[in-house]
Structure formats: structure tokens, C-alpha cells
Protein backbone atom coordinates (compact mmCIF):
# COMPACT_ATOMS: atom_id res chain seq x y z
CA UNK A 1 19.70 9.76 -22.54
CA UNK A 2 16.89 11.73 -21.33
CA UNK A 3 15.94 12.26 -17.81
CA UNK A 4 12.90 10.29 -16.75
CA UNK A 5 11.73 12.86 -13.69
CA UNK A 6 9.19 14.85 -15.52
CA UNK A 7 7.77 11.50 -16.50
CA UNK A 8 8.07 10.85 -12.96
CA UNK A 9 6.03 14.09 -12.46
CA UNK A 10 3.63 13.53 -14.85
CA UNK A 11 2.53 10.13 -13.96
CA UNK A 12 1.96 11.82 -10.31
CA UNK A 13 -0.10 14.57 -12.26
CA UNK A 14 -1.81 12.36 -14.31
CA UNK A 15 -2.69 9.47 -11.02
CA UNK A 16 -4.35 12.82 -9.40
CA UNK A 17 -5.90 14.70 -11.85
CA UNK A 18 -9.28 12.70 -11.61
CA UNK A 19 -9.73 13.78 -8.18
CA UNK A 20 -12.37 16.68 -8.31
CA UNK A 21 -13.51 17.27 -5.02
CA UNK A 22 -13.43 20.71 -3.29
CA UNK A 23 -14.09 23.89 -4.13
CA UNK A 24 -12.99 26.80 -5.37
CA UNK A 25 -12.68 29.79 -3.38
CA UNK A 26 -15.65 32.26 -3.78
CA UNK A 27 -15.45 34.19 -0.92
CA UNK A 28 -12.82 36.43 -3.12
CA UNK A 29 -15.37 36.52 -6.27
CA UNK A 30 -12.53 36.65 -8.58
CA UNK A 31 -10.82 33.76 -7.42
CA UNK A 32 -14.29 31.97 -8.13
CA UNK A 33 -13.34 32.65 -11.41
CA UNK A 34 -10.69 30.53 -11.78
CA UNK A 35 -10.48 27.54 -14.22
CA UNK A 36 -11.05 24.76 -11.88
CA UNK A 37 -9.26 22.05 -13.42
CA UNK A 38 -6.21 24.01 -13.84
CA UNK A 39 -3.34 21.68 -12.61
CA UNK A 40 -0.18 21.96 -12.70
CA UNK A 41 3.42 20.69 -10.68
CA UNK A 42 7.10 21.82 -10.62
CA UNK A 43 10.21 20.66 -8.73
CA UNK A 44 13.73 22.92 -8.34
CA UNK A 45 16.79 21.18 -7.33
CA UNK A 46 19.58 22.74 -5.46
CA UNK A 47 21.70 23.03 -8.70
CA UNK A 48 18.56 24.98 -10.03
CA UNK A 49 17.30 22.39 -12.67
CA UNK A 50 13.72 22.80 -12.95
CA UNK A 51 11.29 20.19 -13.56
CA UNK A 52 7.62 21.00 -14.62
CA UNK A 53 4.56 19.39 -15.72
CA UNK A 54 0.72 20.55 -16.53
CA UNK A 55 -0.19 23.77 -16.33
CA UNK A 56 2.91 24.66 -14.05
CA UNK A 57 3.35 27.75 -15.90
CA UNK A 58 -0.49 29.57 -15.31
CA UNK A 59 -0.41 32.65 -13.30
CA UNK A 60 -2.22 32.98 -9.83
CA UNK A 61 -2.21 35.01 -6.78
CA UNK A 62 -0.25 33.84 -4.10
CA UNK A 63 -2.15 34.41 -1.16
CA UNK A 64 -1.34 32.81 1.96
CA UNK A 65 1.59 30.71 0.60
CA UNK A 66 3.57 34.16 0.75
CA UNK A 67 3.50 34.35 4.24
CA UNK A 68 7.28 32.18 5.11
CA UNK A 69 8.43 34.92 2.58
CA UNK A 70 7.80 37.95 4.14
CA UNK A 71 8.62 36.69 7.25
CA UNK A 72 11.74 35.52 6.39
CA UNK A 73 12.51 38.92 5.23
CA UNK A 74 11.23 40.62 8.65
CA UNK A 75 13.50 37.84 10.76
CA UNK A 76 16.27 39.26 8.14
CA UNK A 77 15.22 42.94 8.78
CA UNK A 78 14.40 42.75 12.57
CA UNK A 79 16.15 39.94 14.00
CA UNK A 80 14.58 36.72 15.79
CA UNK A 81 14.28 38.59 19.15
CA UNK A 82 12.39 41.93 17.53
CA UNK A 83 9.99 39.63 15.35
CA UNK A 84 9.26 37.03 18.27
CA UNK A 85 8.27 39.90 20.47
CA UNK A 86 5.40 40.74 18.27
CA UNK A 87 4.43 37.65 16.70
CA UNK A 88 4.36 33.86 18.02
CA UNK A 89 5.43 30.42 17.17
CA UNK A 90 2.74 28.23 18.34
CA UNK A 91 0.68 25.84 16.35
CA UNK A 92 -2.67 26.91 16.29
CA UNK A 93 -5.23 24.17 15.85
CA UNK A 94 -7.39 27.10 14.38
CA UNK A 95 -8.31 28.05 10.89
CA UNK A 96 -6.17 30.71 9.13
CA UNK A 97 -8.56 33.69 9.55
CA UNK A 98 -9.37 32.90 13.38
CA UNK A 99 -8.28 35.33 16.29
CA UNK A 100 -5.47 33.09 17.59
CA UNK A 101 -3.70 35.32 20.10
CA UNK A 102 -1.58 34.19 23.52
CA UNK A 103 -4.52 33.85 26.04
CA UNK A 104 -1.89 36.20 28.46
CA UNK A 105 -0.52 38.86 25.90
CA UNK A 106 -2.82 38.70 22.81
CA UNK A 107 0.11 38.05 20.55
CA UNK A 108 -0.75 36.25 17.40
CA UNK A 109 -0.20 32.42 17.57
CA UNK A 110 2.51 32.35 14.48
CA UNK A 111 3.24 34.29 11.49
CA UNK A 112 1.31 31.38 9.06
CA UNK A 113 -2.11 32.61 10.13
CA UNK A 114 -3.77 35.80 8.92
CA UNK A 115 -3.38 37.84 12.39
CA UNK A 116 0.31 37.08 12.33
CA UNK A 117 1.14 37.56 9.06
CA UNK A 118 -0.55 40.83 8.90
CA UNK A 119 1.65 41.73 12.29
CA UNK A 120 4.91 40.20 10.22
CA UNK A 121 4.03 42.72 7.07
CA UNK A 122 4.11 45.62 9.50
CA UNK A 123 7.47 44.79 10.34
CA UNK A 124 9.19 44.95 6.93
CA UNK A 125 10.94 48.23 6.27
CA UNK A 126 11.07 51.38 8.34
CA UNK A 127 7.92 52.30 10.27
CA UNK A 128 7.79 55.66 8.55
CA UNK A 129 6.66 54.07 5.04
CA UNK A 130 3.75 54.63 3.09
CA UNK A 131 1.84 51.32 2.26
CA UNK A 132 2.46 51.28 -0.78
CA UNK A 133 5.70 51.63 -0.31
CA UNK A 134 6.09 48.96 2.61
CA UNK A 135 4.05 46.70 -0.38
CA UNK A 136 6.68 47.62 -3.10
CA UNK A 137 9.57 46.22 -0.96
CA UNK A 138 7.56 43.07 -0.43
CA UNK A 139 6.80 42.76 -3.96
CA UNK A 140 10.63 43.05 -4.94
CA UNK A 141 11.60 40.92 -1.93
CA UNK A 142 9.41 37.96 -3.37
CA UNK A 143 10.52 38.19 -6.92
CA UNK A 144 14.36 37.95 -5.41
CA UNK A 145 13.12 34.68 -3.97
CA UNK A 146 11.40 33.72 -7.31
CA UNK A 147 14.59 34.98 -9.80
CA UNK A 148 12.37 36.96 -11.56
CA UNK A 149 9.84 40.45 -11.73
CA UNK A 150 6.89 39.51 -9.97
CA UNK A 151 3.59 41.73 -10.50
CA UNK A 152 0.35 41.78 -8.50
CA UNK A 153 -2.89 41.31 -10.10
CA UNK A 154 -4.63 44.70 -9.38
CA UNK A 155 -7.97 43.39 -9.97
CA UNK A 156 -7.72 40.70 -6.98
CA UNK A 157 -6.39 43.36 -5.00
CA UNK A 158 -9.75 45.01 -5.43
CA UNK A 159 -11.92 42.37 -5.07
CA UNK A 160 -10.38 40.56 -2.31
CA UNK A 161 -9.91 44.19 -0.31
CA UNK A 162 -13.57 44.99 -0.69
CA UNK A 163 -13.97 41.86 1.92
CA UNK A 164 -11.48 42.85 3.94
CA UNK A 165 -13.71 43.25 7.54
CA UNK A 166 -12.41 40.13 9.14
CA UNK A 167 -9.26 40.66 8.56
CA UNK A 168 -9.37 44.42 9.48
CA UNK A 169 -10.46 42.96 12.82
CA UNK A 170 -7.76 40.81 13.04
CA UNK A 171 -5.40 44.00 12.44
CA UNK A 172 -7.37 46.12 14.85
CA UNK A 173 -6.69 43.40 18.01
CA UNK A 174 -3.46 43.49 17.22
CA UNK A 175 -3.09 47.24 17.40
CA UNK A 176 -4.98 47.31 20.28
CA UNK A 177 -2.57 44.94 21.52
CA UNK A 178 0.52 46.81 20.71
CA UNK A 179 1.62 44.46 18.47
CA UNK A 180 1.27 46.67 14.83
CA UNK A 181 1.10 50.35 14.95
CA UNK A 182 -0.05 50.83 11.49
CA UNK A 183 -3.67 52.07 10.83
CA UNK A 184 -5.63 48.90 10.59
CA UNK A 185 -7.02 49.24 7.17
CA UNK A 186 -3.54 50.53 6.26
CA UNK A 187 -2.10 47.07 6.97
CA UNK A 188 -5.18 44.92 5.63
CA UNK A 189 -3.82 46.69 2.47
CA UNK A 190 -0.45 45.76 2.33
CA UNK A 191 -1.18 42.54 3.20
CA UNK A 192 -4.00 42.48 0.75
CA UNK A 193 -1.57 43.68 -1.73
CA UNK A 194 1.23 40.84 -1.07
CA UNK A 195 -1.29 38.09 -1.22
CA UNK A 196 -2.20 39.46 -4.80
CA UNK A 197 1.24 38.73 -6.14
CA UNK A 198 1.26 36.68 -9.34
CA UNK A 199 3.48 33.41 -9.37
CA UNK A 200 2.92 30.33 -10.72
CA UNK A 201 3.58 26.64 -9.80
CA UNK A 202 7.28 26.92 -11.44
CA UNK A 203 7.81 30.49 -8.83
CA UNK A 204 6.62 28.38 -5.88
CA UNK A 205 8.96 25.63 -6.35
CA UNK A 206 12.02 27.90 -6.99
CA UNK A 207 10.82 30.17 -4.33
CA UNK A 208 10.81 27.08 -1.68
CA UNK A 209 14.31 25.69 -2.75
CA UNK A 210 15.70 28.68 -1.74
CA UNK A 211 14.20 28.35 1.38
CA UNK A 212 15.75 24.89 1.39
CA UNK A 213 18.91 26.23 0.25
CA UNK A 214 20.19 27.94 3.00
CA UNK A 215 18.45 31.22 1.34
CA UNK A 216 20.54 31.08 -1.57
CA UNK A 217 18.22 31.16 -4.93
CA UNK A 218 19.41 28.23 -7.22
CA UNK A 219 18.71 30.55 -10.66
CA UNK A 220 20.32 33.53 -10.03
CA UNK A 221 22.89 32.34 -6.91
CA UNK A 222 21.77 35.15 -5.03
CA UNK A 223 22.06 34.75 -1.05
CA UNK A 224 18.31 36.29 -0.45
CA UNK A 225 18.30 35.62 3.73
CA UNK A 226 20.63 34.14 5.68
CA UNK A 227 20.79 30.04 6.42
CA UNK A 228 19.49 30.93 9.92
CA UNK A 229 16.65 32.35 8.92
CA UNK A 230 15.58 29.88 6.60
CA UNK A 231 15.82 27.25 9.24
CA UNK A 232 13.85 29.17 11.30
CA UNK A 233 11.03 29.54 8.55
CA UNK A 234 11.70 26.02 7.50
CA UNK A 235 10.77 24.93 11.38
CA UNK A 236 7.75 27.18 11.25
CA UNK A 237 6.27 26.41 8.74
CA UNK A 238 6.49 22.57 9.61
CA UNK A 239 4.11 22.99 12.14
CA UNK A 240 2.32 25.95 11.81
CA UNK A 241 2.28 25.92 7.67
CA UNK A 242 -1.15 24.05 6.68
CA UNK A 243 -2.83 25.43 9.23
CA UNK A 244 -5.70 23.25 11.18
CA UNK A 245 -3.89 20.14 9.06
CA UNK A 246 -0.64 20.73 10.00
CA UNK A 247 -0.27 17.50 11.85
CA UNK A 248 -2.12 15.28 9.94
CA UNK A 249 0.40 17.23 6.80
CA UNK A 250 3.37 16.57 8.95
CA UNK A 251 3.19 12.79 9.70
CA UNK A 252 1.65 11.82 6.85
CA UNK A 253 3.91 14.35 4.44
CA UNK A 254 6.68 15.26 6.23
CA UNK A 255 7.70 18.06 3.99
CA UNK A 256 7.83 21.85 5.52
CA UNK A 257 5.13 23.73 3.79
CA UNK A 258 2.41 26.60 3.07
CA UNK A 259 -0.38 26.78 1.10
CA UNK A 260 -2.05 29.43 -0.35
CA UNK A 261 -6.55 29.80 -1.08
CA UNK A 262 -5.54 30.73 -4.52
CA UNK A 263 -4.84 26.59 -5.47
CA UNK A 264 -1.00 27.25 -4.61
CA UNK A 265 1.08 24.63 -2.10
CA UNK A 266 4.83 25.27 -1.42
CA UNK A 267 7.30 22.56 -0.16
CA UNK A 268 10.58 22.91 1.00
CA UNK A 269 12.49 19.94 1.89
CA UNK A 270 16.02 21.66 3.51
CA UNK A 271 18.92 20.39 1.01
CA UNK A 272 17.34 18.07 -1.51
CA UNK A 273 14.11 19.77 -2.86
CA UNK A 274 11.61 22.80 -3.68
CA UNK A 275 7.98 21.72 -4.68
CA UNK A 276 4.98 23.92 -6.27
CA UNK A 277 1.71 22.65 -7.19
CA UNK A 278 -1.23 24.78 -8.32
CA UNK A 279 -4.98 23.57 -8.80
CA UNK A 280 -7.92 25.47 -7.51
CA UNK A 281 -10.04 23.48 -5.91
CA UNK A 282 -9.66 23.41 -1.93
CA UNK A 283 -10.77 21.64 1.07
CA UNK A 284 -12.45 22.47 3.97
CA UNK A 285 -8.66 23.63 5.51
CA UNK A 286 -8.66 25.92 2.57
CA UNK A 287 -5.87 23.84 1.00
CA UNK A 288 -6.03 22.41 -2.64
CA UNK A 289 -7.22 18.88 -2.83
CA UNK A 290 -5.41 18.06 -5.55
CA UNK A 291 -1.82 19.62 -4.75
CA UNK A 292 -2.40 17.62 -0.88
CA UNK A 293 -2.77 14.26 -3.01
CA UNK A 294 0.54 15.11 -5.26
CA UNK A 295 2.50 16.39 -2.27
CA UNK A 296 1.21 13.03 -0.90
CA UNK A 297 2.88 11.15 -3.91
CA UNK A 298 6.01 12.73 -3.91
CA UNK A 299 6.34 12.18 -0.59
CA UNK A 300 5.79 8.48 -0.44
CA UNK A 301 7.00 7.52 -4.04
CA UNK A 302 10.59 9.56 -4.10
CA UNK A 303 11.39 8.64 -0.24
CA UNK A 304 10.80 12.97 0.35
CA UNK A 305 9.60 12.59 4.02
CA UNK A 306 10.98 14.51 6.23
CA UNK A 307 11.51 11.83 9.44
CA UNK A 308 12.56 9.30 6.18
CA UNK A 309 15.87 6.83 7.53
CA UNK A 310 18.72 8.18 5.34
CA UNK A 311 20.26 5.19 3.49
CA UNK A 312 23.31 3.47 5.58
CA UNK A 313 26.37 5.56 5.78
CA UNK A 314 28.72 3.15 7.60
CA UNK A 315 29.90 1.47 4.83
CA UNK A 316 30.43 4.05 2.38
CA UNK A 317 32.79 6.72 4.74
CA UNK A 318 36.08 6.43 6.29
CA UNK A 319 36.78 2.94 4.76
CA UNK A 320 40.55 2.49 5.58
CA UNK A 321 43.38 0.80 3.20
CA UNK A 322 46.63 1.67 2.08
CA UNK A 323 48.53 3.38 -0.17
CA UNK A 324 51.09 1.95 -2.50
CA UNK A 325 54.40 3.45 -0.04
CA UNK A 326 52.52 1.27 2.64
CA UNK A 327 50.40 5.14 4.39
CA UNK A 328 47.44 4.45 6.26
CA UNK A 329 44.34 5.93 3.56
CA UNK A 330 40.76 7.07 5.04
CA UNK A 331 38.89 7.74 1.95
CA UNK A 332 35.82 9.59 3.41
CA UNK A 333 32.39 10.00 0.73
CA UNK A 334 29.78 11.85 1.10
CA UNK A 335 28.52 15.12 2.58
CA UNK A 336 30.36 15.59 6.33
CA UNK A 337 28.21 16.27 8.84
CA UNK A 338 27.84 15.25 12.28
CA UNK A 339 26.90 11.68 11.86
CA UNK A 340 29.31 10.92 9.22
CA UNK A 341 31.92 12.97 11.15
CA UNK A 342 31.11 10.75 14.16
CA UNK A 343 31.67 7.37 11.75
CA UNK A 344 35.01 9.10 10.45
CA UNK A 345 36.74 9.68 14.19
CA UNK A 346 35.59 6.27 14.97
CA UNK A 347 37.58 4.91 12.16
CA UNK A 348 40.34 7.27 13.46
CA UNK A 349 40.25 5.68 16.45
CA UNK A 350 40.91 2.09 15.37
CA UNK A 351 44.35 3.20 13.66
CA UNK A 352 47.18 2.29 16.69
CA UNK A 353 49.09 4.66 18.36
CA UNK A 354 52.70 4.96 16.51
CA UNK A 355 54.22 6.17 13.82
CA UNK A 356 52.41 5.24 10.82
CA UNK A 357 51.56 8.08 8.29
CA UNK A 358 48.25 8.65 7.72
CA UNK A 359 46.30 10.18 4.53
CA UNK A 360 43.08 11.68 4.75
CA UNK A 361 41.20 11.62 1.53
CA UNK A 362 38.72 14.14 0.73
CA UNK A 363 37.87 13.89 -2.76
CA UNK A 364 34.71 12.47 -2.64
CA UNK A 365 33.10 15.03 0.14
CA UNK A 366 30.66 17.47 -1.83
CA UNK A 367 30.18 19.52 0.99
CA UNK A 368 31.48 20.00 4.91
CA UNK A 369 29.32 21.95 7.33
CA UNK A 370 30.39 23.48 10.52
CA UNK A 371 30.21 20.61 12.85
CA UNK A 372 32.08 18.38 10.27
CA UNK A 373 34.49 20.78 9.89
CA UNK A 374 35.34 20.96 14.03
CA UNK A 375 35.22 17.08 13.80
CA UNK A 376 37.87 16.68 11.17
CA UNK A 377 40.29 19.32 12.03
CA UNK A 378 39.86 18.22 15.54
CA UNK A 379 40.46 14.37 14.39
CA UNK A 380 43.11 15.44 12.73
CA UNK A 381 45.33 16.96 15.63
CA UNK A 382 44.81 14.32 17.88
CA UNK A 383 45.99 11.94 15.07
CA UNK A 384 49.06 13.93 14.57
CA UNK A 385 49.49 14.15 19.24
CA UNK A 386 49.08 10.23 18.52
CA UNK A 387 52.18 10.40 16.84
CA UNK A 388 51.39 10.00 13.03
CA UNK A 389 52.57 12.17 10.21
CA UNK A 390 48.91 13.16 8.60
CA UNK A 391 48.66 14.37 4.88
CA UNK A 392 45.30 15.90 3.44
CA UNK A 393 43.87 15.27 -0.06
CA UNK A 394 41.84 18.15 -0.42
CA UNK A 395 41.58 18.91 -4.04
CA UNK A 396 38.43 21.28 -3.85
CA UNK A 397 40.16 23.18 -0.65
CA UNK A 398 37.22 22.24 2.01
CA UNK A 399 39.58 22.71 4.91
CA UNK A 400 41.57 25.61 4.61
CA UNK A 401 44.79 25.66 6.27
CA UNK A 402 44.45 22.79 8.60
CA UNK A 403 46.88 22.90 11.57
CA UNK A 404 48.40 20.21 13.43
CA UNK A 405 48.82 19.63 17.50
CA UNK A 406 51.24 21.30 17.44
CA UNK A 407 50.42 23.94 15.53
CA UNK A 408 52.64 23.12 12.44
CA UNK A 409 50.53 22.88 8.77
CA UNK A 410 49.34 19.56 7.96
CA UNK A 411 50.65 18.73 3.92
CA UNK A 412 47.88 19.48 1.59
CA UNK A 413 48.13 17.73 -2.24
CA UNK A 414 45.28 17.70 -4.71
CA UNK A 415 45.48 13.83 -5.05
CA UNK A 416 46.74 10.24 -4.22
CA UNK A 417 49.50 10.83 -7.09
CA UNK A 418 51.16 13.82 -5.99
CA UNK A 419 51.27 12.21 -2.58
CA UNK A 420 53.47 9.15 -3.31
CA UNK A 421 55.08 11.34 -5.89
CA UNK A 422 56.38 13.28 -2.27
């Protein structure tokens, strides 16, 4: 059969494409160049399929929508202490080019707006570098998160640097400020330079799934930053992402995400989904009209909210039976995390105290993260001080070398065969 989702996709295209209001941005004259009714949508999953529809393969700058990147490569660089000391994490309220600084310190309000993404471009690479230089590791640092060579369009560069005075003073308070110690036009360049880089809806929505995949890019497996840092952008941009819309983007939404004054949004929804949309036309947050409407879509129509109720877990881990010597079987599904580890040591908890043996079943877990993993092994033990005799079916090794109370190694097999087979 074939896969309905880029039908899926292109019915969402389609059920927005009619929508022409905004405008283009002309305040960069060569993004008032752009095709207007350019449109186009992509979707990565974690196993890296790609799904595309429109014009999800036409090139435009990035702008503003690089801004999670780069800082996600100075958290990575700097650490979360160094990069919080020179830019903040506060929702704004304001527009993106506004002087949001700390009323006490003058930092910048978050690293989503110009002021503080300027201050996060300063801190990538050694303070020694040449901007060009400093731009050049940016460049290669986004095309790791794309799995591919990005370029920059030189001739947005130009134009979009020529009407750089607003941002200059942007740069200029935060030198003043001791927040970048870069030349002011210095760092209006490199920051110029990054929001020149050339992606395209398909870039955007790999780019974001490996934000929402612990940093790890689905095409080329590569871990790019560490999980931490993702979460950290992930939780950033949530709030601070769209800007003077943020909230109204949030509740309504629900999906972490940046946009970009060059028609590109970005979602990343940790775990399940990376989303790019391009069309040109913007609104008066400077976010495109029609890639709000088919984030709205997504959102509502595939269940992609953020705050959505997961479907019922109760009945579908830790179900207990038997196995055909007469063993106590806990067959657990599904990913383990904390609230299905909390369901499984319930259902621990009902077997009596004695001497029955137990067998833990793990073939249907995908994944087990850290809490999980301290729930079971700790469920475990105390099953074994309860007096059972506990057997693991771990086929795809998810708990290595699980120990007992006593400090003895529980019996791993591969399945319920080998067990009675024992």
C-alpha cells in the first residue's frame, strides 16, 4: 500500500493555500522579491522518513528561524551557566528587533530576539576569530543539523547588511553592557551572514527533528548537541520562539517553534515530529500567515499539541498472566518512562509476597529512559527481597546486567520459549 500522509499534507496545503493576506517583507528589498505564493510543507520523523508537499523544496534565507541553532551550539560550546550569564530566558512581549534588555543588568531578554541572538553568535567559537570565520563555523554547524552543505545567499547578505542600523544598535547596547565584546558592526555581520543561510522547507523540518531528537539528526545519525541542550532550546523556544505571539502560538499550537521573516516556520515536537513550512507572506508579528494556519492544522487535525492527553496507558502495560510452567508474566508495552514505570511497580505490587517466580517481559518496550530504567531495576530487587525468583525477557538488551537484592544476576533469555525451555 501506499502511505496516505503526504495526502494528509497536501490536503492541509491545499485547505490554506487560498489564504493571501500579509505581506512580504520589503524592508530587506530582496526578500520583496520573493514569489509570494510560494508554499510549501515538510514533516521528518524520528526514523528520518521525510514527508513533503508544494514547493517544500525552494530555497530561502533562513533568517530568524536560525536562531535555536546557533544557540544550541553556544549552550554546547559554553555551557548553560557561561551562555545564561550573557543572554536571558524571559519572554519578551516585544517585537523581535526591540531593545528588550533586564531593566537591572541590560541583558537581552532571550536568545529568540535580535539583541540576544546577536549576543548568542558572539559566543560561538573562540573570541580570537575573524568574522568570517566565527560565520563559517555557524554555517557548517547548521548544515550538520540539516544533513547536508548549506550555502548563504551572498546577495541577501548585501542587501539585508546595508540596513543593518537597528540592529547595530542593538549590538552596540549590548557591548556597552558587557555582554558581546565584538566590534558592533563586526557582529551585525556575522549575524547578518547566518540569517542569509539557504534552506528550504524540507532543511527546516529535518533541522527541527533533530532538535526533537535528543540532538541526534535522523538522516545522517549524527549526535549534533547533546539531549540537554535540546531540551533547553526546545523550552525556549516554546515561549520565547514566535515572538510577541508566543502565547497566543503556545495555547492555541502547542508545538515549540521559530519563525523566520524570510516565509520560514520551524516546529519541533520532542519525540514524535519535525515541521517546516515556507510561504512569504507575513503578519504583523513578522510570521508567515500561511505556515501559522498549517502549523494550526497539524496541530489540531494529527492530535500534535503539545499539552494533548496521551492516549490511556493503563491497560496496555504490565498486564499480568501466566506462563505455561504456572510463572507469574508482566508483559510491559510501550516506551518506559515515568508514568508507565509508575503503572508497572503498581502491578508489581499486587503480586503476594512468597515464592512464586516471576517473568518480566520486555519485548514490546521500544525504548527505556533514565527514570524507567531506576524504576524497573529498582522493582525488580524488591521483587526478588519479596522472595520471588525474577527472570528478564530482554531480547533487545535494554537493561544491561540487572542485579538482584542481593546482588546476584537476575536470568536474562531473549524470549518466553527459552524460558520454559529452562
Amino acid at each position: 500500500m501506499r502511505t496516505p500522509v503526504p495526502e494528509y499534507l497536501h490536503e492541509i496545503l491545499e485547505s490554506c493555500r487560498g489564504n493571501t493576506g500579509g505581506e512580504v517583507a520589503t524592508y530587506i528589498p530582496e526578500l520583496g522579491q520573493t514569489d509570494p505564493d510560494l508554499f510549501g510543507i515538510a514533516m521528518c520523523t524520528p526514523a528520518g522518513t521525510v514527508y513533503s508537499t508544494g514547493d517544500a523544496d525552494a530555497p530561502f534565507t533562513i533568517q530568524s528561524a536560525s536562531k535555536p541553532f546557533v544557540y544550541a551550539v553556544a549552550l554546547r560550546e559554553r555551557g548553560l551557566d557561561v551562555v545564561n550569564f550573557h543572554v536571558d530566558v524571559e519572554p519578551s512581549g516585544d517585537p523581535f528587533n526591540e531593545m528588550s534588555v533586564d531593566s537591572e543588568t541590560g541583558k537581552p531578554s532571550n536568545p529568540m530576539i535580535n539583541m540576544g541572538a546577536i549576543t548568542t553568535h558572539c559566543l560561538v567559537g573562540d573570541s580570537g576569530l575573524s568574522p568570517m570565520e566565527r560565520s563559517e563555523i555557524v554555517r557548517r554547524e547548521l548544515s550538520r543539523f540539516a544533513g547536508r552543505e548549506l550555502s548563504v545567499n551572498e546577495t541577501v547578505l548585501e542587501s539585508e547588511f546595508k540596513h543593518r542600523y537597528r540592529n547595530v544598535a542593538l549590538a552596540s547596547m549590548a557591548r556597552s553592557n558587557g555582554f558581546i565584546l565584538l566590534e558592533p558592526d563586526d557582529a551585525v555581520w556575522g549575524y547578518t551572514r547566518q540569517s542569509a543561510i539557504v534552506v528550504t522547507a524540507r532543511d527546516l523540518a529535518v533541522m527541527a527533528m533533530t532538535l526533537a531528537n535528543g540532538g541526534v539528526n535522523p538522516l545522517t545519525l549524527e549526535q549534533v548537541v547533546p539531549q540537554w541542550v535540546c531540551r533547553q532550546v526546545l523550552s525556549v523556544m516554546a515561549t520565547c520562539g514566535m515572538y510577541d505571539s508566543a502565547g497566543d502560538w503556545l495555547s492555541n499550537i502547542g508545538i515549540p517553534a521559530k519563525s523566520g521573516v524570510g516565509g520560514g516556520i520551524l516546529g519541533a515536537l520532542p519525540g514524535q515530529v519535525g515541521i517546516g513550512t515556507f510561504s512569504p507572506r507575513l503578519d504583523q508579528h513578522g510570521n508567515s500567515v500561511r505556515g501559522v494556519e498549517a502549523c494550526e492544522r497539524l496541530s489540531r487535525q494529527l492530535g500534535l499539541h503539545l499539552m494533548e492527553l496521551p492516549a490511556p496507558s493503563i491497560d496496555a502495560i504490565g498486564q499480568q498472566s501466566t506462563t505455561e510452567s504456572g510463572a507469574v508474566l508482566v508483559a510491559l508495552q510501550g516506551a518506559l518512562t515515568f508514568p508507565s514505570g509508575e503503572l508497572m511497580l503498581r502491578r508489581f505490587e499486587e503480586i503476594p509476597m512468597g515464592g512464586d517466580e516471576i517473568v518480566v517481559d520486555l519485548t514490546l518496550v521500544p525504548s527505556i529512559n533514565v527514570v524507567g530504567d531506576r524504576m524497573l531495576r529498582e522493582g525488580l530487587r524488591r521483587l526478588g527481597r519479596d522472595g520471588h525468583e525474577v527472570t528478564l525477557i530482554d531480547p533487545y538488551e535494554r537493561i544491561p546486567n540487572p542485579v538482584a537484592h542481593d546482588r546476584s544476576e537476575i536470568p536474562v533469555v531473549d524470549d518466553l520459549e527459552t524460558y520454559e525451555e529452562a
